[in-house]
N, C-alpha and C. Protein backbone atom coordinates (compact mmCIF):
# COMPACT_ATOMS: atom_id res chain seq x y z
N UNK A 1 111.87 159.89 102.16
CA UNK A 1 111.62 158.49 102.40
C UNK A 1 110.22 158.16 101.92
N UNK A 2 109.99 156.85 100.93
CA UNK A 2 108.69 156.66 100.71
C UNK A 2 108.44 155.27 101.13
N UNK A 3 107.42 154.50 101.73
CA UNK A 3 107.11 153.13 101.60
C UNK A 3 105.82 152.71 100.70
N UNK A 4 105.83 151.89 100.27
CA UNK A 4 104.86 151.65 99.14
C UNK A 4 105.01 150.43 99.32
N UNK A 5 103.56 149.64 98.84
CA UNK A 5 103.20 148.34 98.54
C UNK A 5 103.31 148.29 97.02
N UNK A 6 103.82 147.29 96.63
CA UNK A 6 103.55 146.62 95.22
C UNK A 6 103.51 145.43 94.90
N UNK A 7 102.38 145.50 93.68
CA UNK A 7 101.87 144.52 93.13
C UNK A 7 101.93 144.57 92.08
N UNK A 8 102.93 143.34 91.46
CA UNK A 8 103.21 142.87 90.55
C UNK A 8 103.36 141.19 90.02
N UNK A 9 102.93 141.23 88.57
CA UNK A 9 102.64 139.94 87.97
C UNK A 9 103.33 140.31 86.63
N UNK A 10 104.37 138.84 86.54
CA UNK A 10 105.37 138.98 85.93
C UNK A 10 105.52 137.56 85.30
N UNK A 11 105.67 137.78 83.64
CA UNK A 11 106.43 136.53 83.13
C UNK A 11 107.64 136.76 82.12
N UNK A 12 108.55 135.23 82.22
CA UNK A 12 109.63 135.50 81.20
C UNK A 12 109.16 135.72 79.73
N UNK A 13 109.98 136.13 78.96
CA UNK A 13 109.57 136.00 77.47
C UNK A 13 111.04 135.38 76.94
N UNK A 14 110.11 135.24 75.56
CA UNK A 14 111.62 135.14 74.46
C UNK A 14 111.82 136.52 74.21
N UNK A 15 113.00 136.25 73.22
CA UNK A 15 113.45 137.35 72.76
C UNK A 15 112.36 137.94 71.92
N UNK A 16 111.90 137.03 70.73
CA UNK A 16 110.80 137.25 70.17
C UNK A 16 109.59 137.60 70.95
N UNK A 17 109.18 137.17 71.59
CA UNK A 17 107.77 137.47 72.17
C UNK A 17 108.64 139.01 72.65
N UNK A 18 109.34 139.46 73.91
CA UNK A 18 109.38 140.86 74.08
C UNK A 18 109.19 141.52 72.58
N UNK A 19 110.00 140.97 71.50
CA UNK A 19 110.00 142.24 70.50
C UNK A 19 108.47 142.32 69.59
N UNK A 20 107.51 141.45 69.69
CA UNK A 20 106.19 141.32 69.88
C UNK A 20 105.66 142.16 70.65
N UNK A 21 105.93 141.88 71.81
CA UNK A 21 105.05 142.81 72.53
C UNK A 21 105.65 144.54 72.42
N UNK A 22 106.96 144.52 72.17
CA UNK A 22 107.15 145.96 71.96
C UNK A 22 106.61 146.63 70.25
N UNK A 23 106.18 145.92 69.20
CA UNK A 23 105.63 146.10 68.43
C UNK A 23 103.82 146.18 68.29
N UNK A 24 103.85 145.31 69.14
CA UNK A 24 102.09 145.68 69.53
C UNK A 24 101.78 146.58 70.70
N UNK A 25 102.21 147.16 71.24
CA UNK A 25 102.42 148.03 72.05
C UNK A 25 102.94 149.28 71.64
N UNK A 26 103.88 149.66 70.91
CA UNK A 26 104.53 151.16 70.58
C UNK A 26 106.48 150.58 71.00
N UNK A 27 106.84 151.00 69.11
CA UNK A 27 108.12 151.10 69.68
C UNK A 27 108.31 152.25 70.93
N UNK A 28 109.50 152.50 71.76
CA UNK A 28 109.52 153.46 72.51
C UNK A 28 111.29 152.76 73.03
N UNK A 29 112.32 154.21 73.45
CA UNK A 29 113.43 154.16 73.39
C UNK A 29 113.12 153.53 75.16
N UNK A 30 114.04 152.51 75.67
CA UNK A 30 114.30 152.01 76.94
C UNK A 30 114.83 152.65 77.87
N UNK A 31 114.77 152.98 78.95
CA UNK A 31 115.90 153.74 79.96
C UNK A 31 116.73 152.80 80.75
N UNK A 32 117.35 153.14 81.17
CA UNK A 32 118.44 151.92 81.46
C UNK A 32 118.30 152.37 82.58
N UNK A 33 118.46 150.89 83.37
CA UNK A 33 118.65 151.72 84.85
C UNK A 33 119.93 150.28 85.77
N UNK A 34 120.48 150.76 86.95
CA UNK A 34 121.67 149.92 87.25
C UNK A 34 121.10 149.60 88.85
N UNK A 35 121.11 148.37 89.07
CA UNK A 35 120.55 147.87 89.89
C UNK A 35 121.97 147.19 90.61
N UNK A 36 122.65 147.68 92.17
CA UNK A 36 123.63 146.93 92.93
C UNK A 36 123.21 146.60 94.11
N UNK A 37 123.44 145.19 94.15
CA UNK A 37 122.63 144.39 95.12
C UNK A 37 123.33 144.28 96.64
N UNK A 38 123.01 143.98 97.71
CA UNK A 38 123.75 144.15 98.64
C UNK A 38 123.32 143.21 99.34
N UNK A 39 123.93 142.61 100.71
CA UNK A 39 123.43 141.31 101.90
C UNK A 39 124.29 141.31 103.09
N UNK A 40 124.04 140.49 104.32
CA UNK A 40 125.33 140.01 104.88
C UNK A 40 126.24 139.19 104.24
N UNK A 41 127.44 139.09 105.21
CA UNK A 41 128.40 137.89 104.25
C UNK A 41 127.32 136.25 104.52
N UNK A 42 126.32 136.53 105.54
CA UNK A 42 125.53 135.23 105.29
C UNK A 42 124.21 135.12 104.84
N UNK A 43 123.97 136.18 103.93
CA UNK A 43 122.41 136.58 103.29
C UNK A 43 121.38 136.73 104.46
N UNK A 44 121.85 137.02 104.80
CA UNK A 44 120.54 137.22 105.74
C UNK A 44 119.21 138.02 105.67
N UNK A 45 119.56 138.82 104.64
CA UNK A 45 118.39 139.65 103.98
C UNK A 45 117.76 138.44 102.88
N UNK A 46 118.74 137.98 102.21
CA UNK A 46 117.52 136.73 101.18
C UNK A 46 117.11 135.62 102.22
N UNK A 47 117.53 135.06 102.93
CA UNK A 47 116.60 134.05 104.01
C UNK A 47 115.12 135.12 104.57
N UNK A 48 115.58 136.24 104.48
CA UNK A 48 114.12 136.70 104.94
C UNK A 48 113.50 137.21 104.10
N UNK A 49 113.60 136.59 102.73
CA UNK A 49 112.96 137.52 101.84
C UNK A 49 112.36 138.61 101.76
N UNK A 50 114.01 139.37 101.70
CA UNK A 50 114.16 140.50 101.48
C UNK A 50 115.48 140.79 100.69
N UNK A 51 115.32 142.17 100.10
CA UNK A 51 116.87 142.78 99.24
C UNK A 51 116.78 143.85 99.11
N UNK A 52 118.10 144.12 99.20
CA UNK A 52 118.39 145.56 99.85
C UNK A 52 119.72 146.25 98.41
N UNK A 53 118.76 147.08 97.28
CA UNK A 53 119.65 147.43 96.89
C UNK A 53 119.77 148.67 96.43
N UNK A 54 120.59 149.43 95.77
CA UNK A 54 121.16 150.84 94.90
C UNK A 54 120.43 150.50 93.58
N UNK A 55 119.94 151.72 93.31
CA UNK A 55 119.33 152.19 91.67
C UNK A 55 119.57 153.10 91.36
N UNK A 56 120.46 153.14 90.17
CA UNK A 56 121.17 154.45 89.75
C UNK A 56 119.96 154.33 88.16
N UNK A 57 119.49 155.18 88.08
CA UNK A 57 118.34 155.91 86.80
C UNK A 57 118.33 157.19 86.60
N UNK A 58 118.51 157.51 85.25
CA UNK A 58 118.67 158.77 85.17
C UNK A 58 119.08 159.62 85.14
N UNK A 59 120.35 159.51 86.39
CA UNK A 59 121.08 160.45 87.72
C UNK A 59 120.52 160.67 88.90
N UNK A 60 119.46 159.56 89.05
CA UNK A 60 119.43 159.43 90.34
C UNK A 60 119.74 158.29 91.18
N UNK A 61 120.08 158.44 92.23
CA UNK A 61 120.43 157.17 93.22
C UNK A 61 119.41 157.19 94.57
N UNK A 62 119.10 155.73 94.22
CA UNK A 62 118.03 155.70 95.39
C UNK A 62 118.14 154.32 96.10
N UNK A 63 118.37 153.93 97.61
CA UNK A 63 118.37 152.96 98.15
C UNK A 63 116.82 152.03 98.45
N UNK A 64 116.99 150.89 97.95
CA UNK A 64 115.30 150.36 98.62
C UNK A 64 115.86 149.35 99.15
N UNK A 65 114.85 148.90 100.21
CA UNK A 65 115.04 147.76 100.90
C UNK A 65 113.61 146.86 100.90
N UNK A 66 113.26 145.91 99.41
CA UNK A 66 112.15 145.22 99.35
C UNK A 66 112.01 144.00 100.36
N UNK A 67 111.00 144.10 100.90
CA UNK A 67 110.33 142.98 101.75
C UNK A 67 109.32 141.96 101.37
N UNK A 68 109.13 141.07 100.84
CA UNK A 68 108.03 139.93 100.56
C UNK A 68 107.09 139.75 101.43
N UNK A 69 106.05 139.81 101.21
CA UNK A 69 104.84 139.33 102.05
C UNK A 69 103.69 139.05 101.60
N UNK A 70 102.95 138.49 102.13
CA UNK A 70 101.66 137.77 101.35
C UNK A 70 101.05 138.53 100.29
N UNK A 71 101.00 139.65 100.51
CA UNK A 71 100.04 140.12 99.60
C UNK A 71 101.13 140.80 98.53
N UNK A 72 102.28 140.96 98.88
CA UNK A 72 102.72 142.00 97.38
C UNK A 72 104.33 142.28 98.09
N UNK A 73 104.89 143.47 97.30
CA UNK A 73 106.35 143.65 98.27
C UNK A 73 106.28 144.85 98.53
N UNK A 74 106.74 145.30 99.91
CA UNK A 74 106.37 146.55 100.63
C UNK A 74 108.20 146.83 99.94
N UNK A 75 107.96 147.90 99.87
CA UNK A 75 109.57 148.90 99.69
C UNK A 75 109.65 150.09 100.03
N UNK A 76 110.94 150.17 100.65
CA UNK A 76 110.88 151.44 101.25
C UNK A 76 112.36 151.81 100.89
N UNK A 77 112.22 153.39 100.23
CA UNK A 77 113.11 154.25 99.38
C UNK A 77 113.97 155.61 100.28
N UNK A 78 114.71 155.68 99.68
CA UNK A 78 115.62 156.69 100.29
C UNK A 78 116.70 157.13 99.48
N UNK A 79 116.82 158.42 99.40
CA UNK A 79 117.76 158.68 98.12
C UNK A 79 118.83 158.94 98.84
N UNK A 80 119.75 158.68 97.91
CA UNK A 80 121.49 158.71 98.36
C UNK A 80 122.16 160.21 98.31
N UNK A 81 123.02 160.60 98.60
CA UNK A 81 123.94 161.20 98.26
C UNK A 81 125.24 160.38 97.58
N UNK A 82 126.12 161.32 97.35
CA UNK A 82 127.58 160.22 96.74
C UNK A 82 128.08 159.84 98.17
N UNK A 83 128.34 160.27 99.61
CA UNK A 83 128.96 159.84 100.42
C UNK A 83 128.10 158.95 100.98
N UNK A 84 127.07 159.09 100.86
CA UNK A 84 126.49 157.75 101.33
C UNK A 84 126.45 156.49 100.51
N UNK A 85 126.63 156.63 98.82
CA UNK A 85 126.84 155.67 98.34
C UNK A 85 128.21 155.11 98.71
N UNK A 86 128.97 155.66 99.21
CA UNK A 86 130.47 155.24 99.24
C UNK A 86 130.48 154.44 100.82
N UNK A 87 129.45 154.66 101.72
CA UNK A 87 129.71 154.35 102.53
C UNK A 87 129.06 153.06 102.77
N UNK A 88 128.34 152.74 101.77
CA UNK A 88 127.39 151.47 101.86
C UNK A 88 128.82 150.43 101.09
N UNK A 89 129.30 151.01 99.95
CA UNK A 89 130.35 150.32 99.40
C UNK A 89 131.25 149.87 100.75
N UNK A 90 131.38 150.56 101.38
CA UNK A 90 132.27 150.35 102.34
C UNK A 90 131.89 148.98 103.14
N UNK A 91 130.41 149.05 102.91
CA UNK A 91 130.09 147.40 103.93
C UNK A 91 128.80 148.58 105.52
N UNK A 92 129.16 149.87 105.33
CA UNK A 92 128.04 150.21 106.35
C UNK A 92 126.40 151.23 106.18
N UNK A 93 125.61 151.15 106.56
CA UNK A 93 124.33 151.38 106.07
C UNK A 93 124.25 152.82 106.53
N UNK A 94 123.72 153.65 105.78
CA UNK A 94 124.10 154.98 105.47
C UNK A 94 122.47 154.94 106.77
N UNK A 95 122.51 156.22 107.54
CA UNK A 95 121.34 156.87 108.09
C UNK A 95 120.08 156.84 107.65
N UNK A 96 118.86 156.70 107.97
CA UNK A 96 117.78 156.91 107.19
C UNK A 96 116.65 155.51 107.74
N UNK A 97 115.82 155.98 106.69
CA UNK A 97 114.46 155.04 106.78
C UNK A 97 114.98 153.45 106.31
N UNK A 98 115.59 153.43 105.34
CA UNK A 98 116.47 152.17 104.94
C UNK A 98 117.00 151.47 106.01
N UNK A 99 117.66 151.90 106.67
CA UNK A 99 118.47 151.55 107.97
C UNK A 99 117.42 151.20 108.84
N UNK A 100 116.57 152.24 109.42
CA UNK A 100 115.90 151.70 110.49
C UNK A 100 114.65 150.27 109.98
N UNK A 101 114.18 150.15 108.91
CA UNK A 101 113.87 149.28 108.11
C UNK A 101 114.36 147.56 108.65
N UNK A 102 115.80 148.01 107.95
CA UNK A 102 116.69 146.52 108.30
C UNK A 102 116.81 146.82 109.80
N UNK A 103 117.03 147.54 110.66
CA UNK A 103 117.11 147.46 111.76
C UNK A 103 116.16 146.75 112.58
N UNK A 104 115.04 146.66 112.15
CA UNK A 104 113.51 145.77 112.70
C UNK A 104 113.87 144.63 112.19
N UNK A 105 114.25 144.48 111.02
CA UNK A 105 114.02 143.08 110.22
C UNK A 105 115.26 142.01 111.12
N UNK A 106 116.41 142.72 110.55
CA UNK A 106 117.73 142.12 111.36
C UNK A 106 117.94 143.24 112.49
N UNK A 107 118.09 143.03 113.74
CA UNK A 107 118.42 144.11 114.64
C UNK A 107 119.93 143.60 114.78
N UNK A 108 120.61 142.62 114.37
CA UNK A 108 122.26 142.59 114.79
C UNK A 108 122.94 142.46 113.94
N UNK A 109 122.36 142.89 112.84
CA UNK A 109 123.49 143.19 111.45
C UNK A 109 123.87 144.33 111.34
N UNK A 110 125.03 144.17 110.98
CA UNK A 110 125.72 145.84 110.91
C UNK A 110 126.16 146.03 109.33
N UNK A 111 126.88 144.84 109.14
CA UNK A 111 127.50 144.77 107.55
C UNK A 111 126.65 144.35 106.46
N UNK A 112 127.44 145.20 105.72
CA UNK A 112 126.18 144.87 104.31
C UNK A 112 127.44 145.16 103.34
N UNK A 113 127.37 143.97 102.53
CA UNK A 113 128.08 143.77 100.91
C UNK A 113 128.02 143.81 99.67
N UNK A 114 128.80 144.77 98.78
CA UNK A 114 128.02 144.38 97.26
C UNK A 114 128.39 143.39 96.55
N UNK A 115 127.85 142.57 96.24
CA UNK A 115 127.38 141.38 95.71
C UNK A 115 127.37 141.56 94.16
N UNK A 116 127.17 142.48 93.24
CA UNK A 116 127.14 142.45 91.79
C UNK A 116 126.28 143.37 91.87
N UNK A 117 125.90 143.34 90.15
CA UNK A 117 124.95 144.21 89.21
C UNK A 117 124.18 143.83 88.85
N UNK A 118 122.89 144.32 88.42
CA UNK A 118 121.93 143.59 87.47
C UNK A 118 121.09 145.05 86.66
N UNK A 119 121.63 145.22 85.06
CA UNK A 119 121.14 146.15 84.58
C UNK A 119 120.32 145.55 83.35
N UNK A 120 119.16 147.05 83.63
CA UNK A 120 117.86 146.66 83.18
C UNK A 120 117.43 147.73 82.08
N UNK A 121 117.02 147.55 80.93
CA UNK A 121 116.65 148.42 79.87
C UNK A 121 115.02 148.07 80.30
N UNK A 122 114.62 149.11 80.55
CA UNK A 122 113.19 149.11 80.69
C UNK A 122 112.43 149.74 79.65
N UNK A 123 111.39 149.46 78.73
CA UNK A 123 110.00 150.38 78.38
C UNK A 123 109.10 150.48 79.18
N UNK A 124 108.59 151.38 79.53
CA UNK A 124 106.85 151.67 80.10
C UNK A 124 105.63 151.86 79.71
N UNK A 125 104.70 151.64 79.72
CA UNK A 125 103.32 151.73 79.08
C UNK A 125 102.46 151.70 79.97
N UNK A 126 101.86 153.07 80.34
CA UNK A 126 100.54 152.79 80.94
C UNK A 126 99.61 152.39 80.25
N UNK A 127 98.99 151.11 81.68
CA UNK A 127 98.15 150.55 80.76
C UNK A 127 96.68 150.02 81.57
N UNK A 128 95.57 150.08 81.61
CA UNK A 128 94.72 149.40 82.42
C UNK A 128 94.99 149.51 84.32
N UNK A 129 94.97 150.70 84.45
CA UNK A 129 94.76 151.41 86.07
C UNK A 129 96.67 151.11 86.47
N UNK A 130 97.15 151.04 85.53
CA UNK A 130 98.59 150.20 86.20
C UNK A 130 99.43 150.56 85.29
N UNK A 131 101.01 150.03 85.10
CA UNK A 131 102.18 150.47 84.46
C UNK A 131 102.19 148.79 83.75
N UNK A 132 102.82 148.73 82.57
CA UNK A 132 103.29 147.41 82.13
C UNK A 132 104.39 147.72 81.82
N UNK A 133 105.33 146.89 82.05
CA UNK A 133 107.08 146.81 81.98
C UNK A 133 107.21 145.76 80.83
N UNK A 134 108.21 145.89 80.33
CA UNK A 134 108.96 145.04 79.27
C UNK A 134 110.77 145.76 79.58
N UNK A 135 111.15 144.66 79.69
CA UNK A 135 112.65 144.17 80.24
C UNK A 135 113.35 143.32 79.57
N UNK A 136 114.45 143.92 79.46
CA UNK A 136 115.51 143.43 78.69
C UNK A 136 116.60 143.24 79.94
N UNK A 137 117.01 142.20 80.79
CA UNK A 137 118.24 142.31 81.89
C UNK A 137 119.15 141.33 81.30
N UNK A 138 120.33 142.03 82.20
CA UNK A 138 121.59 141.56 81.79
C UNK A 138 122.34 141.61 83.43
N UNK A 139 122.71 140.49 83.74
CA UNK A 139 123.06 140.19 84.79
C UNK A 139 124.70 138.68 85.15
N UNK A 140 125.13 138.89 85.88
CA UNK A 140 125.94 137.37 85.85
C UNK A 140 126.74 136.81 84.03
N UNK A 141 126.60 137.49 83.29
CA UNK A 141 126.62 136.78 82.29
C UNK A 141 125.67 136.30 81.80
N UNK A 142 124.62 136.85 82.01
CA UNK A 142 123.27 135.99 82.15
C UNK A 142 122.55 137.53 81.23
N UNK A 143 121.28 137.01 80.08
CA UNK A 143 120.54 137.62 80.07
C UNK A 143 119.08 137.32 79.28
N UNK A 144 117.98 137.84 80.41
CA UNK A 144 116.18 137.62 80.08
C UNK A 144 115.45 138.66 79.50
N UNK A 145 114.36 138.40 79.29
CA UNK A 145 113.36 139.19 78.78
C UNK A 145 112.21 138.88 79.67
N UNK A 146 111.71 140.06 80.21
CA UNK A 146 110.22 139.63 80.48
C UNK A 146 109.29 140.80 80.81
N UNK A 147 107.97 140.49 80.84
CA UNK A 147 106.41 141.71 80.59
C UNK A 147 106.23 141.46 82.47
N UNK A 148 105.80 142.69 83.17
CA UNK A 148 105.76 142.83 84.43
C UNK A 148 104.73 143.93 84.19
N UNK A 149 103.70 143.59 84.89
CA UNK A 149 102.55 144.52 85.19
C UNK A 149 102.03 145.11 86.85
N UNK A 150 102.28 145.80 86.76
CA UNK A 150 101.96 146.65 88.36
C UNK A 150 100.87 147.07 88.26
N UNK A 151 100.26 146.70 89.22
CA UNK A 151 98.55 146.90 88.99
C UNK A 151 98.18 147.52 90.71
N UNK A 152 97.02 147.24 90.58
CA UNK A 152 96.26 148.02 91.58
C UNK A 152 96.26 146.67 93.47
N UNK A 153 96.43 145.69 92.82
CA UNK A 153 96.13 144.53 93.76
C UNK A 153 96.81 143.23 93.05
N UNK A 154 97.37 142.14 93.44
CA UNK A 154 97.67 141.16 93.01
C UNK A 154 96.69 140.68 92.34
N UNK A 155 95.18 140.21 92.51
CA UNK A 155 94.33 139.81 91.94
C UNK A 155 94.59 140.62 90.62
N UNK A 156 94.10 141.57 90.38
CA UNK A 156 94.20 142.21 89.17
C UNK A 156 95.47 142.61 88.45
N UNK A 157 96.51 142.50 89.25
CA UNK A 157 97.77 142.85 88.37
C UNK A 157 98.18 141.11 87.55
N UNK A 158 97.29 139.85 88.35
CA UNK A 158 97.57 138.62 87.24
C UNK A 158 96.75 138.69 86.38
N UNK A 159 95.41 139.02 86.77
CA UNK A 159 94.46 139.29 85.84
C UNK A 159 94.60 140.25 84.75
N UNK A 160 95.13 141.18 84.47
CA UNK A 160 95.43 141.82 83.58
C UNK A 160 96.77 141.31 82.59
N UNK A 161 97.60 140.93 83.80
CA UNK A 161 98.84 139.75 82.67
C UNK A 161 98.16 139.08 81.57
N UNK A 162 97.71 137.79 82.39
CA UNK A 162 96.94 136.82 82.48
C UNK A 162 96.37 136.73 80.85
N UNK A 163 95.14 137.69 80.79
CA UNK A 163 94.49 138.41 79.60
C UNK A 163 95.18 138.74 78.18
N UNK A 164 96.59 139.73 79.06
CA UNK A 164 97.56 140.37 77.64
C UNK A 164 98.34 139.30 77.13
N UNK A 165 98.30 138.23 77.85
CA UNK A 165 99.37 137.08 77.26
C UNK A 165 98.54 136.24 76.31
N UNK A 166 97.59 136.11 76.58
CA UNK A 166 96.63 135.42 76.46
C UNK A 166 95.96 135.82 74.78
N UNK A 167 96.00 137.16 75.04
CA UNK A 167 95.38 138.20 73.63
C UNK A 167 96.79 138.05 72.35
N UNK A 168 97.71 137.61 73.15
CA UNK A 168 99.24 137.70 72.00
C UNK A 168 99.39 136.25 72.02
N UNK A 169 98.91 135.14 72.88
CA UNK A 169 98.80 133.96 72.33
C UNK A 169 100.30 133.22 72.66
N UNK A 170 100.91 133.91 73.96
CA UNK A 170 101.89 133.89 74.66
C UNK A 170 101.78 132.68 75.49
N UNK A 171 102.49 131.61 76.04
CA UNK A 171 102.52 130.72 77.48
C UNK A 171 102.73 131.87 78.56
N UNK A 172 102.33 132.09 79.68
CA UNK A 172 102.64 132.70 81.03
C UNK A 172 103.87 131.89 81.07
N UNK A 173 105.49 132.15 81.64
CA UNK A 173 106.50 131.64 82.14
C UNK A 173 106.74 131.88 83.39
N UNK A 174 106.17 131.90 84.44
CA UNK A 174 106.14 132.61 85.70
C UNK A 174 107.85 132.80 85.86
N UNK A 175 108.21 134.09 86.82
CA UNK A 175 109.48 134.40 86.83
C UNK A 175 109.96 134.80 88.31
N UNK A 176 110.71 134.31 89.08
CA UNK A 176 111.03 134.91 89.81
C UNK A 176 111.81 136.23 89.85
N UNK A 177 111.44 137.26 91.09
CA UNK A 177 112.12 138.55 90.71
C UNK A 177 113.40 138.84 90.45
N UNK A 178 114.30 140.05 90.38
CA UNK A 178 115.17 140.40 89.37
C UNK A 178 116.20 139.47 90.53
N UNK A 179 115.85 140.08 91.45
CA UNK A 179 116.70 140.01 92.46
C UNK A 179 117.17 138.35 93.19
N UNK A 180 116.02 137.37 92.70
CA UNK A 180 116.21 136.28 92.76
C UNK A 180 117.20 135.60 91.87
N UNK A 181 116.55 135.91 90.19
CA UNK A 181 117.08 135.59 89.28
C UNK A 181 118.87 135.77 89.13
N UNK A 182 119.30 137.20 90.00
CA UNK A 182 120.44 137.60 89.84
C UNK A 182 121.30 136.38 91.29
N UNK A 183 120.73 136.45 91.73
CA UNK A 183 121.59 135.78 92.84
C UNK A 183 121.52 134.11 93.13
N UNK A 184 120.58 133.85 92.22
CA UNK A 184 120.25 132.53 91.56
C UNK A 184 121.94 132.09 90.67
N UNK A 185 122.47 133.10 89.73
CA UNK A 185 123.29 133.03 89.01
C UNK A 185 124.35 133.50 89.31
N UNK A 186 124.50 133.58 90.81
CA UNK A 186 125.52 134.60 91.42
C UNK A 186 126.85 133.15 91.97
N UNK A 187 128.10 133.79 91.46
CA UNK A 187 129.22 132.79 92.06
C UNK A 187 129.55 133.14 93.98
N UNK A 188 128.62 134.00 94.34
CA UNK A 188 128.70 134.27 95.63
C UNK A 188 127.75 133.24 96.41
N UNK A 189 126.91 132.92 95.88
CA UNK A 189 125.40 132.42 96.60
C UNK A 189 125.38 130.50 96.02
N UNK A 190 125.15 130.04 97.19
CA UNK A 190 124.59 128.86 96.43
C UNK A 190 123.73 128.22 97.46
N UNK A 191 122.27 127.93 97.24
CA UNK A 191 121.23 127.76 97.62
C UNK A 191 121.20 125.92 98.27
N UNK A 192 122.00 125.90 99.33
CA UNK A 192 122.13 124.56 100.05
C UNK A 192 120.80 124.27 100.55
């Protein structure tokens, strides 16, 4: 089980601008990774901004359950087995730090649903005390581009955006996260 704070500053791109920035930066092959989202049947994890999902990378499977809060998003990880992935499919929350997690947040939810996919071709680049992302997602029928920098502190993870967009002569598109964006476009969800 890990919990971690993160801080990240993130904008959309074009198609062009990502393939810009992956040319001024270093071509480099993407890893794909599969992102399945989960909620009550009445979201009750997105009213509290929060999301609770599966990341299959690599061959690995790992559950997080991100939380929003002023300063950045706390997440807290837990790796799966296959019967525990099967059992979350099922609608129930496998044992662990994940669980007791939502258990504070919601204490009378039991069920949890999958809701869709949202897969992500990622590059990485360390860069300036931090990681910079470039993303290619494909989601809903739906698909973006955008540069995400994880930095040390919010202050400095815009500040370092901020700068690189700035040096490529880019607009900032501010973006909401994956997880917004996906359920933004979701035939399950509609934001009354």
């Amino acid at each position: 089980m890990t919990t971690e704070m993160e801080y990240e500053a993130k904008s959309l791109l074009t198609k062009e601008e990502y393939e810009q920035f992956q040319y001024v930066l270093g071509e480099k092959k993407p890893i794909t990774q599969q992102n399945e989202y989960f909620d009550t049947d009445s979201f009750h994890l997105k009213h509290e901004k929060a999301a609770l999902r599966i990341r299959t990378k690599e061959g690995k499977v790992v559950l997080t359950l991100k939380q929003q809060t002023d300063e950045g998003m706390v997440e807290t990880h837990q790796q799966l087995k296959e019967a525990d992935h099967a059992l979350l499919r099922s609608g129930t929350l496998p044992e662990g730090s994940v669980k007791k997690a939502i258990q504070s947040l919601l204490p009378n939810q039991t069920s949890f649903y999958p809701y869709g996919q949202l897969i992500t071709h990622r590059i990485t680049y360390p860069y300036k005390d931090g990681l910079l992302c470039l993303d290619h997602s494909e989601y809903n029928h739906q698909e973006d581009y955008e540069i995400e920098y994880e930095g040390t502190s919010m202050t400095q993870a815009v500040e370092v955006l901020t700068e690189l967009l700035t040096q490529q002569q880019i607009t900032c598109k501010p973006a909401a996260n994956k997880v917004a964006r996906f359920f933004s476009t979701s035939p399950h969800f509609t934001d009354n």
